[in-house]
Every structure is written in C-alpha cells, then in structure tokens.
PDB file of N, CA and C in Angstrom:
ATOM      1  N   UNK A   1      38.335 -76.456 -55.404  1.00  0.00           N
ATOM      2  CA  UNK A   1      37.310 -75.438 -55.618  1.00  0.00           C
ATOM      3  C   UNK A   1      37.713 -74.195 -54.846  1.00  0.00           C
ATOM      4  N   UNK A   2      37.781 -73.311 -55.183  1.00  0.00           N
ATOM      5  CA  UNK A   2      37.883 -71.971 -54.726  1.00  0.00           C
ATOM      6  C   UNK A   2      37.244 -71.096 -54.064  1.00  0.00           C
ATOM      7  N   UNK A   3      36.167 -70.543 -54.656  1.00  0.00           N
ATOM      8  CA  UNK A   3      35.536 -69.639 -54.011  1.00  0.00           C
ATOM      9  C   UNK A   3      34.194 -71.016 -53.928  1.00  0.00           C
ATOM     10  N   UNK A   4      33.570 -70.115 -52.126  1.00  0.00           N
ATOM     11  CA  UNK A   4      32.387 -71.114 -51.455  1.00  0.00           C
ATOM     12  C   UNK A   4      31.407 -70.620 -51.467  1.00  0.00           C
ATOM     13  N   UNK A   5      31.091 -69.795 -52.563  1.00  0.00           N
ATOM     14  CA  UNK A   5      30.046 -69.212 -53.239  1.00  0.00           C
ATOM     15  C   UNK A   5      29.668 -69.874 -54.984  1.00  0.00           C
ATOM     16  N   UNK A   6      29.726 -71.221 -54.917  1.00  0.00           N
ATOM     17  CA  UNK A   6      30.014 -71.759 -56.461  1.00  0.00           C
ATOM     18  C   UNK A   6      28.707 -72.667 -56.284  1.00  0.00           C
ATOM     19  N   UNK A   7      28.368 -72.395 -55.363  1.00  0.00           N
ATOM     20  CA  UNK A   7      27.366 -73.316 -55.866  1.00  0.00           C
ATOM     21  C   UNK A   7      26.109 -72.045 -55.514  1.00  0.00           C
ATOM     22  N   UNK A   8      26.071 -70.847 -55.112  1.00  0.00           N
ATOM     23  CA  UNK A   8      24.923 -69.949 -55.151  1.00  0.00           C
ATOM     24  C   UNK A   8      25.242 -69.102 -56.450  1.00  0.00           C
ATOM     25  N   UNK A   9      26.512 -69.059 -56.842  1.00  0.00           N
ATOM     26  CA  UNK A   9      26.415 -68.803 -58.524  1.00  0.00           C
ATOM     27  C   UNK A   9      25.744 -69.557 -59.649  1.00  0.00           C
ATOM     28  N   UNK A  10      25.718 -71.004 -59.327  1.00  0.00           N
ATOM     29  CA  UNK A  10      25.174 -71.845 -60.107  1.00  0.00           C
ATOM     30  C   UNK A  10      23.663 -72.216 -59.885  1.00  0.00           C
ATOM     31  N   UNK A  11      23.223 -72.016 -58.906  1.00  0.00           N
ATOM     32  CA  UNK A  11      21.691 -71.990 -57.864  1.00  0.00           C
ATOM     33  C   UNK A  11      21.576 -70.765 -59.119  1.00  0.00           C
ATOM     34  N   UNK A  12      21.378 -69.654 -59.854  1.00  0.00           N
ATOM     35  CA  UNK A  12      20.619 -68.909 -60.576  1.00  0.00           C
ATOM     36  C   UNK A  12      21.025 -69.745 -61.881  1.00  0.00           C
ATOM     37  N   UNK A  13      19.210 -69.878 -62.993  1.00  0.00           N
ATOM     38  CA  UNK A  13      18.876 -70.476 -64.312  1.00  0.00           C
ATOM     39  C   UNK A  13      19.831 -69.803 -65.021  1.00  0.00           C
ATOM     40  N   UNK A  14      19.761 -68.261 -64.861  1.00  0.00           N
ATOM     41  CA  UNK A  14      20.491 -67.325 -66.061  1.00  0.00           C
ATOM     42  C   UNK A  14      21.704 -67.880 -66.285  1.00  0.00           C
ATOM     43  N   UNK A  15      22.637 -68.054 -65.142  1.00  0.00           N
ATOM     44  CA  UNK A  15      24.036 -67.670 -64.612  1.00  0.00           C
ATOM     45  C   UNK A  15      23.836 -69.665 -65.733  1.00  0.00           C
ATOM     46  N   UNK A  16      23.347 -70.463 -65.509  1.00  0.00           N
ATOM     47  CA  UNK A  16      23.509 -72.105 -65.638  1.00  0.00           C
ATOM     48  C   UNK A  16      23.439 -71.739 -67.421  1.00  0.00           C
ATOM     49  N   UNK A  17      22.543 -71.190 -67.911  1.00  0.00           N
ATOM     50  CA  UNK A  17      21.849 -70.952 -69.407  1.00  0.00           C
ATOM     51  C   UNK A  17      23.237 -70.415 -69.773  1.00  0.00           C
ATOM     52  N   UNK A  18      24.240 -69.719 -69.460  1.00  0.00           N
ATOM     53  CA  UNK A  18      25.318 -69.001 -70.177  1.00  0.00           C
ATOM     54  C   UNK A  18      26.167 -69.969 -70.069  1.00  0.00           C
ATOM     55  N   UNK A  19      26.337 -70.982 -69.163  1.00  0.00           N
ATOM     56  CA  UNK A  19      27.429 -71.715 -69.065  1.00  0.00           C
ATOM     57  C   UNK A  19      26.920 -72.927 -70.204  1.00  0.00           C
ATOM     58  N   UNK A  20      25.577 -72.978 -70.106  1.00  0.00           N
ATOM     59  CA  UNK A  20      25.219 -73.800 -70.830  1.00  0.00           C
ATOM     60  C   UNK A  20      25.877 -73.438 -72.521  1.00  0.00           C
ATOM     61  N   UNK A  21      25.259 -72.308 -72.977  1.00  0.00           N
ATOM     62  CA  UNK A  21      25.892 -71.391 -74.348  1.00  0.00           C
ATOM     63  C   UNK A  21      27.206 -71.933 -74.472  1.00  0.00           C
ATOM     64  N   UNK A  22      28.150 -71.505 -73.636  1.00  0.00           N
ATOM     65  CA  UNK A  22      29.237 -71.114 -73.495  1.00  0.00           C
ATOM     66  C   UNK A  22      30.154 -72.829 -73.581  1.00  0.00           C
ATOM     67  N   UNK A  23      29.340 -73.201 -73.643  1.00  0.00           N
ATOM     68  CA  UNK A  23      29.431 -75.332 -73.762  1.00  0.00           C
ATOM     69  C   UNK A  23      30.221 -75.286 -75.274  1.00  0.00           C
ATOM     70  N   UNK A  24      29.618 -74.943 -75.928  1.00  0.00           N
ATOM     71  CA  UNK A  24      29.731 -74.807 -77.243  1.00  0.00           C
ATOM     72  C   UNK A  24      31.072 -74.206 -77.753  1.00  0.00           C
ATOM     73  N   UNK A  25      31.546 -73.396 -77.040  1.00  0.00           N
ATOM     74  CA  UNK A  25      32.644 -72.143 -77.545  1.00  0.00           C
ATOM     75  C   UNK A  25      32.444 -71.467 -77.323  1.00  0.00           C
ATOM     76  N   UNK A  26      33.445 -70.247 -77.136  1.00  0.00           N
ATOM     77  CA  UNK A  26      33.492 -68.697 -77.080  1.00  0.00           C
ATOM     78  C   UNK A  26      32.427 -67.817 -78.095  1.00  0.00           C
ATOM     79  N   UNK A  27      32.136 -66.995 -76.320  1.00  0.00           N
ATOM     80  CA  UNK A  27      30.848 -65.679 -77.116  1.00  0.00           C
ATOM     81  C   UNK A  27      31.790 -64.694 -76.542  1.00  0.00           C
ATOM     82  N   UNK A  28      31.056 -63.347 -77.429  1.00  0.00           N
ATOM     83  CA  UNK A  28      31.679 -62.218 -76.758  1.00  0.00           C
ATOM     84  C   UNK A  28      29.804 -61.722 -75.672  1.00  0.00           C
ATOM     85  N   UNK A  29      30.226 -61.112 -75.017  1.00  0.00           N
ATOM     86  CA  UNK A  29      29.031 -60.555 -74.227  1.00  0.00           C
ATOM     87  C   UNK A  29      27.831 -59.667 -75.088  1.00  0.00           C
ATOM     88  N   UNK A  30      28.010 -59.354 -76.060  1.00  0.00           N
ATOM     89  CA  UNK A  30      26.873 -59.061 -76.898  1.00  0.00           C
ATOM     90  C   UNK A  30      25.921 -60.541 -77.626  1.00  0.00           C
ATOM     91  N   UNK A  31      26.511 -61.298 -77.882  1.00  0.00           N
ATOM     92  CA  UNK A  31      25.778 -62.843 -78.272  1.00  0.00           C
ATOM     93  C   UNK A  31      24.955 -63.434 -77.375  1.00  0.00           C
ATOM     94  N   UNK A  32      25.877 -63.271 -75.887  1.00  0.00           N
ATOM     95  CA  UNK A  32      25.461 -63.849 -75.046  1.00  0.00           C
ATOM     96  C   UNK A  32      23.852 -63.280 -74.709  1.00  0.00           C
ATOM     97  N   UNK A  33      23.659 -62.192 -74.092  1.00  0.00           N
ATOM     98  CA  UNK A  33      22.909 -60.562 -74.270  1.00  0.00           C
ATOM     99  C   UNK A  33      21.776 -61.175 -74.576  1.00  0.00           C
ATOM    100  N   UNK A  34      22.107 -61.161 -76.321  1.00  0.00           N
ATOM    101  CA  UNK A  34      21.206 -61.529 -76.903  1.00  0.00           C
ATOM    102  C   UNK A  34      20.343 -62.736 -77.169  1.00  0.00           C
ATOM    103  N   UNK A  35      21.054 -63.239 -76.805  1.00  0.00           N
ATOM    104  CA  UNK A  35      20.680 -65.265 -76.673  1.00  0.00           C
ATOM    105  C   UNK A  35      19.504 -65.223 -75.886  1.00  0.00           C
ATOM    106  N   UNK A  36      20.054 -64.677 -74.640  1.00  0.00           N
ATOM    107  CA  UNK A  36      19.236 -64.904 -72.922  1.00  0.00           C
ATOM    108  C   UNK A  36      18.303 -63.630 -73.809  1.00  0.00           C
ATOM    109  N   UNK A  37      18.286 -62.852 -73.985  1.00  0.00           N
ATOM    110  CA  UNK A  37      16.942 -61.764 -74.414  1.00  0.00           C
ATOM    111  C   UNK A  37      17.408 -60.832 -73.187  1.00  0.00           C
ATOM    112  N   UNK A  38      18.419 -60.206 -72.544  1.00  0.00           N
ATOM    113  CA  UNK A  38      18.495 -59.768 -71.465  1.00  0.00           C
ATOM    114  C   UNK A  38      19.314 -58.385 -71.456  1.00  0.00           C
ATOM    115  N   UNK A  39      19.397 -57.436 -70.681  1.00  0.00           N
ATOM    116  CA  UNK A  39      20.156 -56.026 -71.560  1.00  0.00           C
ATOM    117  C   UNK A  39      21.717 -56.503 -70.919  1.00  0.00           C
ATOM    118  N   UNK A  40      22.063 -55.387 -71.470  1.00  0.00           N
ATOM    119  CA  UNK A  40      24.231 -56.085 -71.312  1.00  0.00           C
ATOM    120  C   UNK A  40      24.033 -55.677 -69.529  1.00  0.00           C
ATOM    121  N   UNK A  41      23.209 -54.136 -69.090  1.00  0.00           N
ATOM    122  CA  UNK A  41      23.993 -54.803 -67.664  1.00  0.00           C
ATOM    123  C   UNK A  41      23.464 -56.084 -66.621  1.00  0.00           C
ATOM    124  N   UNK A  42      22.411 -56.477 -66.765  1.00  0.00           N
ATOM    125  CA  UNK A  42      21.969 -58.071 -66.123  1.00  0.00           C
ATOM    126  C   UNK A  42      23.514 -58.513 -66.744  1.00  0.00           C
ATOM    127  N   UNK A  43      23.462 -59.005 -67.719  1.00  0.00           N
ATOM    128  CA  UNK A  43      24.582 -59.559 -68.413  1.00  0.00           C
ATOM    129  C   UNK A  43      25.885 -59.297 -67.184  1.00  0.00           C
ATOM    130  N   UNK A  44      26.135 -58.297 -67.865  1.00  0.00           N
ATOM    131  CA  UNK A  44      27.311 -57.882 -66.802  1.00  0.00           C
ATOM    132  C   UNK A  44      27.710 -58.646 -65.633  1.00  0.00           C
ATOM    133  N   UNK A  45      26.337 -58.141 -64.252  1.00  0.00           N
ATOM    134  CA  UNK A  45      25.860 -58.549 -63.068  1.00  0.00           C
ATOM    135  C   UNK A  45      26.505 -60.238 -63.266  1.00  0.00           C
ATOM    136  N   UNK A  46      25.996 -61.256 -64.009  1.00  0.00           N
ATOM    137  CA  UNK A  46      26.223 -62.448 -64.192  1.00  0.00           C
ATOM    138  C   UNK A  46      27.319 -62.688 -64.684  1.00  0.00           C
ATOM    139  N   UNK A  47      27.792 -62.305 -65.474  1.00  0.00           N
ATOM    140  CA  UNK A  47      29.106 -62.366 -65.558  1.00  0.00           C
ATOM    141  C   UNK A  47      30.481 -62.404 -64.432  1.00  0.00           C
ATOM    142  N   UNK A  48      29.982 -60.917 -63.853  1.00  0.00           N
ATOM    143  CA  UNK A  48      30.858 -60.372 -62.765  1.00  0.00           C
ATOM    144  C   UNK A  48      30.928 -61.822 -62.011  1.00  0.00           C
ATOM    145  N   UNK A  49      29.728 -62.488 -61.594  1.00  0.00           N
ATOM    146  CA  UNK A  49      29.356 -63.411 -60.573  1.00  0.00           C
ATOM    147  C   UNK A  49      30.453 -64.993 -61.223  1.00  0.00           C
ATOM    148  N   UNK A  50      30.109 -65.074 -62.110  1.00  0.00           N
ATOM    149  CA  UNK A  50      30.901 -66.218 -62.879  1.00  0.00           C
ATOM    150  C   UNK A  50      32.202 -66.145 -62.696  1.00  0.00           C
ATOM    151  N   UNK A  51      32.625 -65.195 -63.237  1.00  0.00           N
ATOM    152  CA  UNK A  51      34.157 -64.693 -63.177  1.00  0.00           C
ATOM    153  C   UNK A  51      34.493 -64.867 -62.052  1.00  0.00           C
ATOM    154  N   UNK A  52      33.742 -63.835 -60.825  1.00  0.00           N
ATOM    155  CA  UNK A  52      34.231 -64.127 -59.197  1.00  0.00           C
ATOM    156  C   UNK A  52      34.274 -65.717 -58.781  1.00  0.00           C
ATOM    157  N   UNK A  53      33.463 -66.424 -59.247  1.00  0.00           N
ATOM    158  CA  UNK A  53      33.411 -68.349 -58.914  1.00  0.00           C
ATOM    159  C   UNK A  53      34.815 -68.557 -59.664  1.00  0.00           C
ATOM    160  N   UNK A  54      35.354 -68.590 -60.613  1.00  0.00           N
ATOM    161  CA  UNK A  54      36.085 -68.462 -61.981  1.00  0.00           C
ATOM    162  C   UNK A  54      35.612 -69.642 -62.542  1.00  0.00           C
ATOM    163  N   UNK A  55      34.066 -69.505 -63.019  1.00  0.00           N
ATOM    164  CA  UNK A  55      33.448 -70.575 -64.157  1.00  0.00           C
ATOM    165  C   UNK A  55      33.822 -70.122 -64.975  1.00  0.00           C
ATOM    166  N   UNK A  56      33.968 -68.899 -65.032  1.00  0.00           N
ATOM    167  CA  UNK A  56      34.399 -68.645 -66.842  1.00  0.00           C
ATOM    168  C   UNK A  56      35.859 -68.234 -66.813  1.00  0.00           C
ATOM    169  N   UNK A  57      36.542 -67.645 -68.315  1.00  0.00           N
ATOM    170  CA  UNK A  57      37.689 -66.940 -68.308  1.00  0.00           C
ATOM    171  C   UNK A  57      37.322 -65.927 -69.351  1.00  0.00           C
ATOM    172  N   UNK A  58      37.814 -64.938 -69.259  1.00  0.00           N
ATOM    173  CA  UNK A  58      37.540 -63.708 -70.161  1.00  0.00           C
ATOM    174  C   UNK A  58      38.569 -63.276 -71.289  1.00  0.00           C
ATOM    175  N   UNK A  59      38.917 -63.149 -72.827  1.00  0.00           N
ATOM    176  CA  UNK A  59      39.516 -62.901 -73.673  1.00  0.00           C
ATOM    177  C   UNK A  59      39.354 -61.698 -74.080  1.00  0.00           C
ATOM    178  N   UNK A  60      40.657 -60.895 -74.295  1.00  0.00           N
ATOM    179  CA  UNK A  60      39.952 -60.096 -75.031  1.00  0.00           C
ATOM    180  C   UNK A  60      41.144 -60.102 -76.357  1.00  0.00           C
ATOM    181  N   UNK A  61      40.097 -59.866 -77.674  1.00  0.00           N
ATOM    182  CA  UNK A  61      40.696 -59.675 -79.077  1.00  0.00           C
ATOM    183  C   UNK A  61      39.679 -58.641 -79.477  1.00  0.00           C
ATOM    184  N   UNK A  62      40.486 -57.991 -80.055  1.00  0.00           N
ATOM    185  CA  UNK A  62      40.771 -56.528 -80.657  1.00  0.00           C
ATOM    186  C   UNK A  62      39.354 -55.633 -79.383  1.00  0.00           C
ATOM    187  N   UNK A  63      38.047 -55.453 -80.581  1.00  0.00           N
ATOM    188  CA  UNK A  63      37.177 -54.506 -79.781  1.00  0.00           C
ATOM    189  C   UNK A  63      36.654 -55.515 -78.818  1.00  0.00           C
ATOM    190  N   UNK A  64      36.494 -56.518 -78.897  1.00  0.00           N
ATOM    191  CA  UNK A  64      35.831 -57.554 -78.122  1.00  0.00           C
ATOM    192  C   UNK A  64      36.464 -58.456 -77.137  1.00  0.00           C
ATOM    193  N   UNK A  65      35.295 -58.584 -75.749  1.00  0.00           N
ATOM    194  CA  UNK A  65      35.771 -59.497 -74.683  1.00  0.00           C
ATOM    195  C   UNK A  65      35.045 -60.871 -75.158  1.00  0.00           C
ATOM    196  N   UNK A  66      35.960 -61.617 -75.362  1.00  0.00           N
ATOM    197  CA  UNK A  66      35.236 -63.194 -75.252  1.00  0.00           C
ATOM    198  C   UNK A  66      35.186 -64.134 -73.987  1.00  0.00           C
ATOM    199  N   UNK A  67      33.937 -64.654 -73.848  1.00  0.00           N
ATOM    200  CA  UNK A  67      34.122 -65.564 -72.169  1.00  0.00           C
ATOM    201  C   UNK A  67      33.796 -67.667 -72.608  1.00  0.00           C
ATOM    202  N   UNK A  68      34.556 -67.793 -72.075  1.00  0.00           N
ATOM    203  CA  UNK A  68      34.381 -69.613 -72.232  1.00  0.00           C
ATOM    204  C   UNK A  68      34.536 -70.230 -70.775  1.00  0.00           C
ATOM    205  N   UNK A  69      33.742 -71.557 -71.168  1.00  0.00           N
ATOM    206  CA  UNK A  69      33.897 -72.181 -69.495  1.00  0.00           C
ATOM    207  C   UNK A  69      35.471 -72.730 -68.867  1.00  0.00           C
ATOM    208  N   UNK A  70      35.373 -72.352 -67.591  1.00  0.00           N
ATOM    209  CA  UNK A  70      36.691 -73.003 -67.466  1.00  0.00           C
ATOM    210  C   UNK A  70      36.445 -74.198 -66.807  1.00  0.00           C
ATOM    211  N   UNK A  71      36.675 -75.274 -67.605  1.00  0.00           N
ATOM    212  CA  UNK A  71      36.430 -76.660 -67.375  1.00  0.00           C
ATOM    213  C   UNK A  71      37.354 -77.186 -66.287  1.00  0.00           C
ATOM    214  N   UNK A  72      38.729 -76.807 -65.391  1.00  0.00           N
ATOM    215  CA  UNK A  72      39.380 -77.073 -64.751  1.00  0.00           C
ATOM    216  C   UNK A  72      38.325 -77.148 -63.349  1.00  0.00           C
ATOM    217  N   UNK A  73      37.825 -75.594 -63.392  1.00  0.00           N
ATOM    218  CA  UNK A  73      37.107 -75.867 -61.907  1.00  0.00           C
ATOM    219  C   UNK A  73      35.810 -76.695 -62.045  1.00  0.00           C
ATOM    220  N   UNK A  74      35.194 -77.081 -62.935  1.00  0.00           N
ATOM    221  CA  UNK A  74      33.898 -78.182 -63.653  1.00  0.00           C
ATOM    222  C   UNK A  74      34.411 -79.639 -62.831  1.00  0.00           C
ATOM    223  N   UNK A  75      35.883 -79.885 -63.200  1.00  0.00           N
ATOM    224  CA  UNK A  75      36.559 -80.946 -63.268  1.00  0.00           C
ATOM    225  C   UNK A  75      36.753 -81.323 -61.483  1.00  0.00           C
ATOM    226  N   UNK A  76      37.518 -79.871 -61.083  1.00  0.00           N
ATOM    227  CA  UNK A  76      37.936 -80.247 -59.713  1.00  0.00           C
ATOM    228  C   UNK A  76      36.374 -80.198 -58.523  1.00  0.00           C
ATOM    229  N   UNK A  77      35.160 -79.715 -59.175  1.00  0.00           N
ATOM    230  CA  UNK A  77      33.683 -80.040 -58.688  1.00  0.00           C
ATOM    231  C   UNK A  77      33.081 -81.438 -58.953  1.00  0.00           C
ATOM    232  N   UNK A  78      33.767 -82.078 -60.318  1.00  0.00           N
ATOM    233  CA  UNK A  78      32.999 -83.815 -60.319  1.00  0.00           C
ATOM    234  C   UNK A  78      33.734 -83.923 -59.324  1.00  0.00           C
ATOM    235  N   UNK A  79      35.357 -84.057 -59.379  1.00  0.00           N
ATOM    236  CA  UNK A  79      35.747 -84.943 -58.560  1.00  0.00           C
ATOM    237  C   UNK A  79      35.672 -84.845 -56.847  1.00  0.00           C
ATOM    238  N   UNK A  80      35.292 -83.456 -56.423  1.00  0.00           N
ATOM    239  CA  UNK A  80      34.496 -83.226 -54.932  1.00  0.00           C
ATOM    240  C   UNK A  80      33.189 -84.105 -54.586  1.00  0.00           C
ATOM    241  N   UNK A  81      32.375 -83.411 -55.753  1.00  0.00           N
ATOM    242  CA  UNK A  81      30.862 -84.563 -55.796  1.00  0.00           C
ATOM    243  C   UNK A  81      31.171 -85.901 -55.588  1.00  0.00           C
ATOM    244  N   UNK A  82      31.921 -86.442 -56.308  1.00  0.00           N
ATOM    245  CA  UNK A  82      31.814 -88.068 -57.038  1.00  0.00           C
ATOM    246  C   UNK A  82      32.253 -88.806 -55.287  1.00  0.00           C
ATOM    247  N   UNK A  83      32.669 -88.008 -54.586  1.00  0.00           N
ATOM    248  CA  UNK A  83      33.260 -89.038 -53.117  1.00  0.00           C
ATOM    249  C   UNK A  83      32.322 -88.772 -52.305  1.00  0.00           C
ATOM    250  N   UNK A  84      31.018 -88.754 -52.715  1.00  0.00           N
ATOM    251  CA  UNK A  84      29.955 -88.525 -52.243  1.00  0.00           C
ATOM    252  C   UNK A  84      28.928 -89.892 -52.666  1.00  0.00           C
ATOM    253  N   UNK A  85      29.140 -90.144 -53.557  1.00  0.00           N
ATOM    254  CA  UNK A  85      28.539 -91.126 -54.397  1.00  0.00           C
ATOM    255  C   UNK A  85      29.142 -92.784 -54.285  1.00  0.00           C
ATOM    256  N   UNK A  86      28.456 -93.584 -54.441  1.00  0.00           N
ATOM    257  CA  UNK A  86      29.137 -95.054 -55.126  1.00  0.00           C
ATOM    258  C   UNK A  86      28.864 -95.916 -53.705  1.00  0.00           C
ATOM    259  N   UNK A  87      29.795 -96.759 -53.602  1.00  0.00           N
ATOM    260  CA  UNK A  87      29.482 -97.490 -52.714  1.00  0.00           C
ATOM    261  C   UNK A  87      30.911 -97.320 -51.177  1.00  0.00           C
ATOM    262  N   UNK A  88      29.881 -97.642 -49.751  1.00  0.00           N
ATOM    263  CA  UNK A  88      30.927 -97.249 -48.773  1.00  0.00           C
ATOM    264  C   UNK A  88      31.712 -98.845 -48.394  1.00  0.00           C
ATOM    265  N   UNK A  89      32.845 -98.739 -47.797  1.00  0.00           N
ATOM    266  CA  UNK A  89      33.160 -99.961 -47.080  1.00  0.00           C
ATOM    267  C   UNK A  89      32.386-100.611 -46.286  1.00  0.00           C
TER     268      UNK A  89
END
C-alpha cells in the first residue's frame, strides 16, 4: 500500500460510490458527474483524491479522460487486512 491516506480517501460515501461505478468498467468524468448528481468540480476534488491513493488510473482517448479501479492496490489491501483475521497460534 502506498500512500497512508487510503483509508481517509475511502472513509468519504462519494469517493466509495465512484469506485463502486467504476466496478463495472471505465467512465469518462462526465458519466461519473452525472451518476453521483454532482457538478464536475466536486468530481474533480474526488478524483484528484483517488488518483493521489492510486485507486484509480486515468486514460485518456481522443477528447476524453477515462478512470477505472486499480485492482492491484484493492489486492495488496485484502492481503494487509486478511493477517488480521483467522485464527492465531
């Protein structure tokens, strides 16, 4: 895990609701926008914040930026959690 601000990025609904979207496949930041009911710069703001954790990754094709989850750092967070869990010696 990288940045030790990943879990006060994920502590906000908005910031969880896009990753949630974003489960699905690539949005560009106008879909997203519009999904949440929210104007592009909130958007932005949350974004910026995602990106800085690097939950997401950002594309860009032609006029448009597309953002998707990056499941690597998802992955290297179960496996932090999970040695927290189960049974001790």
């Amino acid at each position: 895990m990288g940045d030790a601000n990943i879990f006060k990025v994920l502590a906000d609904p908005q910031r969880r609701e896009i990753l949630t979207m974003l489960r699905s496949g690539r949005l560009n930041a106008g879909e997203i926008a519009q999904r949440l009911g929210i104007s592009p710069a909130a958007l932005s703001y949350h974004l910026k914040l995602l990106k800085a954790a690097d939950l997401v990754l950002e594309y860009k094709e032609k006029n448009f930026i597309y953002y998707e989850v990056n499941t690597s750092v998802f992955q290297e967070l179960i496996l932090w959690v999970s040695q927290f869990g189960g049974e001790r010696p």
